[in-house]
Protein backbone atom coordinates (compact mmCIF):
# COMPACT_ATOMS: atom_id res chain seq x y z
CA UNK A 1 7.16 6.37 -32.59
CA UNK A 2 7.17 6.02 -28.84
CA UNK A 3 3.51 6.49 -26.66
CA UNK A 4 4.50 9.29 -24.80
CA UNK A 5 2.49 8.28 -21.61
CA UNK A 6 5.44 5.92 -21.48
CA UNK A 7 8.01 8.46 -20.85
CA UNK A 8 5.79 11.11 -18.58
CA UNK A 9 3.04 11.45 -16.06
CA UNK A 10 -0.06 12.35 -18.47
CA UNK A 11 -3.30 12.20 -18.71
CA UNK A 12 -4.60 7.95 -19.49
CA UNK A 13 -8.11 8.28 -19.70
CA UNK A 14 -11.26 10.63 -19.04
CA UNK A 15 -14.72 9.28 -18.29
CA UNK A 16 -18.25 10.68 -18.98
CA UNK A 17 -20.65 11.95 -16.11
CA UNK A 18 -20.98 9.00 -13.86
CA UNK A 19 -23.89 9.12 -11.34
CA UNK A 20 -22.64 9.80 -8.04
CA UNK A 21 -25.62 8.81 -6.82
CA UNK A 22 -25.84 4.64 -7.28
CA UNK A 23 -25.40 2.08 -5.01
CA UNK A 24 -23.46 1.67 -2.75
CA UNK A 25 -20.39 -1.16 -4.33
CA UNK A 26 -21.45 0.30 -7.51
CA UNK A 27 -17.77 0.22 -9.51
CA UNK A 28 -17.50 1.88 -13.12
CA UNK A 29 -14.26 1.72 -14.95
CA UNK A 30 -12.42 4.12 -15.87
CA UNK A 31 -9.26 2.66 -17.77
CA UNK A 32 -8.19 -0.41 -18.91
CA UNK A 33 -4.13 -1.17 -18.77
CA UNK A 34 -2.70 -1.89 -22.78
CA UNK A 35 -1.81 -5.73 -23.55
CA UNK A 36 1.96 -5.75 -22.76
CA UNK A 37 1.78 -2.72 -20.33
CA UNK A 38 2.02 -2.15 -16.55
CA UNK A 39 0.70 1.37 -15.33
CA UNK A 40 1.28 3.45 -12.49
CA UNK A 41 -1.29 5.62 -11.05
CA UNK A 42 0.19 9.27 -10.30
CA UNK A 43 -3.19 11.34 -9.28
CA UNK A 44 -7.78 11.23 -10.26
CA UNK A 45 -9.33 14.35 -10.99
CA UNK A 46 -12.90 14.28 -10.22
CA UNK A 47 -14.41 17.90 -11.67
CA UNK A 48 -18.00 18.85 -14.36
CA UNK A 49 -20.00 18.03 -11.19
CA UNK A 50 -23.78 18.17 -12.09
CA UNK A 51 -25.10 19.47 -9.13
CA UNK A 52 -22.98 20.75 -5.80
CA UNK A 53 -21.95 17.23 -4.03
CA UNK A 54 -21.13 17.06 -0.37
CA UNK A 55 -21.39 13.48 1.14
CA UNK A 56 -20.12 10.91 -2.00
CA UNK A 57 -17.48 8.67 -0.43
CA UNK A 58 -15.86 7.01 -3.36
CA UNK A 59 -12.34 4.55 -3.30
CA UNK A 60 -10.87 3.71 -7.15
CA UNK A 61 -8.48 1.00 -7.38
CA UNK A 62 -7.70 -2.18 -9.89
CA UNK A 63 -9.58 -5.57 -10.58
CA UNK A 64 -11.25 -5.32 -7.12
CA UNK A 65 -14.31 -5.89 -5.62
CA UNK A 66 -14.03 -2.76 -3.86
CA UNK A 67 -11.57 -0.61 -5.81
CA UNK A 68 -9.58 0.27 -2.96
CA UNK A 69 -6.02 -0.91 -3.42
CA UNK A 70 -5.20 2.79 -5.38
CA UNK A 71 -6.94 5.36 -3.18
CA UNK A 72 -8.80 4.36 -0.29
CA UNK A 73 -12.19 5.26 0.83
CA UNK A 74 -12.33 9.04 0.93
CA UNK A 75 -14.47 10.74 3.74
CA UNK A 76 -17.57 12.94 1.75
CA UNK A 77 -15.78 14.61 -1.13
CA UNK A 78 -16.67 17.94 -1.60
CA UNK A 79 -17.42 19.77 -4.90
CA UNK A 80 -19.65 22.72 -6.18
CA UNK A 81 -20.94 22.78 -9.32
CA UNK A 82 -19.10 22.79 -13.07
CA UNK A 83 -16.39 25.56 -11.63
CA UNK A 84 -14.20 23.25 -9.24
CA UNK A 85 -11.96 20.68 -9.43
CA UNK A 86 -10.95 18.08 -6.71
CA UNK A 87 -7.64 16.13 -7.01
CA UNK A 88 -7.25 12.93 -5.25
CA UNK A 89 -3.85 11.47 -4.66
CA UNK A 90 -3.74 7.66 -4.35
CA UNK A 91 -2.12 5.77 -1.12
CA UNK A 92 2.05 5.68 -0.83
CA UNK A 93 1.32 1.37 -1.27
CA UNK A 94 -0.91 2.02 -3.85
CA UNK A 95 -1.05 -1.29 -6.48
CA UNK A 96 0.41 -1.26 -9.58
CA UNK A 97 -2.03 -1.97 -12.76
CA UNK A 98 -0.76 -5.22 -14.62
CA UNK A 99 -1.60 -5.42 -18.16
CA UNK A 100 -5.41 -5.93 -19.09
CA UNK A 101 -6.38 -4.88 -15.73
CA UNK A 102 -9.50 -2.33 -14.87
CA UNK A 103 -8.94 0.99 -12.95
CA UNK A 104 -12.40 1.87 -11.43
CA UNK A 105 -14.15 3.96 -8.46
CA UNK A 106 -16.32 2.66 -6.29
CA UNK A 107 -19.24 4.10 -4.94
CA UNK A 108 -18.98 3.27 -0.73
CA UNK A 109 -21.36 5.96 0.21
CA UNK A 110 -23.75 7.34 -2.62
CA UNK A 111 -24.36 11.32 -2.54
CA UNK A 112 -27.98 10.83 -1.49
CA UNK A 113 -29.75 13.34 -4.35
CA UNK A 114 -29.37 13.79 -8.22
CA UNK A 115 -25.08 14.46 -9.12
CA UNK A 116 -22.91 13.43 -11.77
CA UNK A 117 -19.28 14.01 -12.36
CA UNK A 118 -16.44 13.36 -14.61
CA UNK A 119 -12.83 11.94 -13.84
CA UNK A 120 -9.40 12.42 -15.34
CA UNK A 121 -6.96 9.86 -14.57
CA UNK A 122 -3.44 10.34 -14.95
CA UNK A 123 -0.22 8.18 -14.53
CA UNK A 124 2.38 6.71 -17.00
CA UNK A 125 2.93 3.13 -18.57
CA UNK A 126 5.63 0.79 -18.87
């Protein structure tokens, strides 16, 4: 039978609370393509924040040392606590995932107290 997030935009992976508060460069990954796949990135959803967060600045992108080449560096994301949800779109250039390869999000400007959140990440394969 067919993997369905072949033939639709759908949900690829979800993460546990990652500290929004690490180093700066820190990168965590998020998904890792299927041997024999290629994978398009379609949208992150960054929600289950922790504690209200107000100045992370965080970029996600594949095998890089930045993890920019999806979504770029976004300017102090804003999200209260456990009842909001923030989507984040990635760039109209953004690069394709070859197989094997590591989605992640990068840390470029930690929150600067206690925070965790989660992440959704949705997209298709092909």
């Amino acid at each position: 039978m067919a993997d369905i997030r072949e033939y639709a935009d759908s949900l690829l992976a979800q993460s546990v609370a990652i500290d929004m508060d690490a180093a700066n460069g820190t990168e965590t990954t998020l998904l890792t393509v299927p041997v024999g796949k290629e994978c398009h990135i379609t949208k992150v959803v960054m929600h289950s924040a922790s504690a209200a967060l107000g100045t992370v600045d965080l970029s996600f992108g594949f095998d890089t040392g930045e993890a920019a080449d999806v979504i770029t560096p976004t300017a102090a994301i804003t999200l209260s606590q456990d009842d909001y949800l923030k989507i984040i779109n990635p760039i109209s250039n953004a690069k394709i995932g070859a197989a094997a390869g590591t989605f992640k999000v990068c840390i470029h400007g930690k929150e600067g107290g206690a925070g965790t959140a989660k992440f959704d990440v949705f997209g298709y394969l092909y």
